[in-house]
C-alpha atoms as a PDB file:
ATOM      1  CA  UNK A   1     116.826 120.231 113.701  1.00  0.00           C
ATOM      2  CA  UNK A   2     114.972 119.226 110.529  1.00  0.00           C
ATOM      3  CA  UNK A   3     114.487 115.789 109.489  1.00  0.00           C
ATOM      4  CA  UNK A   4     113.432 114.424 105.776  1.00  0.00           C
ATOM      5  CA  UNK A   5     109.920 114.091 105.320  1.00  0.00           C
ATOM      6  CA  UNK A   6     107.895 111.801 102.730  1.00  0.00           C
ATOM      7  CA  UNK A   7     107.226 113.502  99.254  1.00  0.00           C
ATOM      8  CA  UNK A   8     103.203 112.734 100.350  1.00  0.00           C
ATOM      9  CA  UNK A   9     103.909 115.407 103.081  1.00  0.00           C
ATOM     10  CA  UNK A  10     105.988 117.608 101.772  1.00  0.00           C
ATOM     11  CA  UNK A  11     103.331 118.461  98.912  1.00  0.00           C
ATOM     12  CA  UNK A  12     100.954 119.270 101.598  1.00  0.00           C
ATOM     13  CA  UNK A  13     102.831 121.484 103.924  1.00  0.00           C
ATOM     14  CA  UNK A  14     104.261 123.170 100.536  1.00  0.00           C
ATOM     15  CA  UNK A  15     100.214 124.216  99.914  1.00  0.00           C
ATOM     16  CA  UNK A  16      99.785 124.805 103.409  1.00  0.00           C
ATOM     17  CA  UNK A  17     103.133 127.337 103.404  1.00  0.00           C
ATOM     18  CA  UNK A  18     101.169 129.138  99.927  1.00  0.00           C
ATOM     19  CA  UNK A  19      98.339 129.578 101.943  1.00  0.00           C
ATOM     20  CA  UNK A  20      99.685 130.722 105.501  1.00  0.00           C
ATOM     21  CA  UNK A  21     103.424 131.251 105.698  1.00  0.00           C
ATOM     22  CA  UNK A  22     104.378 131.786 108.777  1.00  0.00           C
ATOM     23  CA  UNK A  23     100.792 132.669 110.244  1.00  0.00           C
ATOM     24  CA  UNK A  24      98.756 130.529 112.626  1.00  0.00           C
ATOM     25  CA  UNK A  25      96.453 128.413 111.261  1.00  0.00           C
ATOM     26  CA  UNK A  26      93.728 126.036 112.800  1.00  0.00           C
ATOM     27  CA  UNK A  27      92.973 121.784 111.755  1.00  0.00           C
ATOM     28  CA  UNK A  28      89.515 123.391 110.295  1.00  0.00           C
ATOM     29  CA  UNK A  29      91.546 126.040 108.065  1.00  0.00           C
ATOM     30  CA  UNK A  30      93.882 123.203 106.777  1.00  0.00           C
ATOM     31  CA  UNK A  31      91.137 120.555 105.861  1.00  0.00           C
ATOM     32  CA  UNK A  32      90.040 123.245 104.067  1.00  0.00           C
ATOM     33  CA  UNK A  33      93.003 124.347 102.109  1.00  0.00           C
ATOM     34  CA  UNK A  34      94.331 120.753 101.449  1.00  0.00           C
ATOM     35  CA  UNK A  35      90.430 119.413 100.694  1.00  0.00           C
ATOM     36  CA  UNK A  36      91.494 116.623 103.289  1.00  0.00           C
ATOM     37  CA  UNK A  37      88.237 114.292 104.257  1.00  0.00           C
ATOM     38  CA  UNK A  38      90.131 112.142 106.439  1.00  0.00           C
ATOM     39  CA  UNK A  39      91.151 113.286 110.121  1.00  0.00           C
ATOM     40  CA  UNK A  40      93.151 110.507 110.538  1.00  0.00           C
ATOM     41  CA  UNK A  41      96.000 111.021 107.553  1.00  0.00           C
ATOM     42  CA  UNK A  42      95.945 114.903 108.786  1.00  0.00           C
ATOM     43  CA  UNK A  43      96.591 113.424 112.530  1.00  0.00           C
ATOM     44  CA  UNK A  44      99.190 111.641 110.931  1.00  0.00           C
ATOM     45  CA  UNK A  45     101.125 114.322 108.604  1.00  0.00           C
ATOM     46  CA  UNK A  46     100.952 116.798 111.689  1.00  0.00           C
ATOM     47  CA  UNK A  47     102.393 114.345 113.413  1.00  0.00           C
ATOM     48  CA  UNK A  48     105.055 113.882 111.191  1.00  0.00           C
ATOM     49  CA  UNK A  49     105.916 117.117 110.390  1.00  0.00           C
ATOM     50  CA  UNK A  50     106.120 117.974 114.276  1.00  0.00           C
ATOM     51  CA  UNK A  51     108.527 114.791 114.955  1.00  0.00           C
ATOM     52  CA  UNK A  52     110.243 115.863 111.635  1.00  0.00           C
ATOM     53  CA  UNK A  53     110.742 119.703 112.806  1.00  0.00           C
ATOM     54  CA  UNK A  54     109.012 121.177 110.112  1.00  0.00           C
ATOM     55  CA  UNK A  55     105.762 122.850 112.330  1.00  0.00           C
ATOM     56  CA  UNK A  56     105.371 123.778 115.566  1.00  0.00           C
ATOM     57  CA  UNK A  57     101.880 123.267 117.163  1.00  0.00           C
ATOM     58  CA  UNK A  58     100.522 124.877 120.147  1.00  0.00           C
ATOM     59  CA  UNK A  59      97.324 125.113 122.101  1.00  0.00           C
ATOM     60  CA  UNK A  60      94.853 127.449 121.564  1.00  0.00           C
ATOM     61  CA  UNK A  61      94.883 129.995 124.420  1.00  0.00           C
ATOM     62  CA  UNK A  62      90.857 130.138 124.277  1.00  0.00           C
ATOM     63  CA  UNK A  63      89.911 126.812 123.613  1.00  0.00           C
ATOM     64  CA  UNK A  64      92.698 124.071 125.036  1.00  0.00           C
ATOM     65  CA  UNK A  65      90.891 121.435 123.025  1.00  0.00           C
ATOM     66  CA  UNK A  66      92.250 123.272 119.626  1.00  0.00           C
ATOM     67  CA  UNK A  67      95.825 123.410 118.062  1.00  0.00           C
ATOM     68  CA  UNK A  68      97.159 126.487 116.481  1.00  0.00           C
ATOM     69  CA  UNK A  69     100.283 125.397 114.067  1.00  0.00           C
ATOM     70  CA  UNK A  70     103.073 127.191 112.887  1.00  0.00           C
ATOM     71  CA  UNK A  71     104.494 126.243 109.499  1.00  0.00           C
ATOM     72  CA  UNK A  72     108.836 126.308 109.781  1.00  0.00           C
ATOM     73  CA  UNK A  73     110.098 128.460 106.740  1.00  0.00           C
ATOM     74  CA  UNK A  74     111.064 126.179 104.074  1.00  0.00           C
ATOM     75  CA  UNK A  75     114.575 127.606 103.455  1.00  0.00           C
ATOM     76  CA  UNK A  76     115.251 127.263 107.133  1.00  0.00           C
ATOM     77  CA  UNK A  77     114.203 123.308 107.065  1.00  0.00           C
ATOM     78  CA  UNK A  78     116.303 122.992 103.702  1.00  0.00           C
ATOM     79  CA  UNK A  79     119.292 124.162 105.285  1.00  0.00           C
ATOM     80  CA  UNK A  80     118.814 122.237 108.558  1.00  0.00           C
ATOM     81  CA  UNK A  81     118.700 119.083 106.483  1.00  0.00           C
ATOM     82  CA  UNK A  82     122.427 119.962 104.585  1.00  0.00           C
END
């Protein structure tokens, strides 16, 4: 189920879904994209979008430290919010 998110967020993960789609991506390969300085509000949108349904993050099978995330298609969250 997919929950509403804040516009804030939703303009990030909508240039994170230009960028990677459905593909894995890495917290170093997102600061980049989004030009985001500050850990912290990226802790906090990941952490948002997870509790909000909208990307599911995994480990890193090499490096248990990392997290690998996994944008949700857009028009699959749009139509779990209707």
């Amino acid at each position: 189920m997919t929950n509403h998110i804040p516009r804030w967020e939703l303009l990030k993960y909508a240039i994170l879904w230009k960028k990677f789609g459905t593909k894995e991506f890495t917290n170093e390969q997102a600061i980049t994209v989004l030009k985001e300085k500050d850990r912290h509000i990226l802790s906090v949108f990941f952490s948002d979008l997870k509790k909000a349904g909208w990307v599911q993050i995994d480990r890193d099978k090499n490096d248990k430290r990392k997290k690998i995330y996994v944008l949700k298609e857009p028009n699959v969250a749009i139509k779990e919010l209707i």
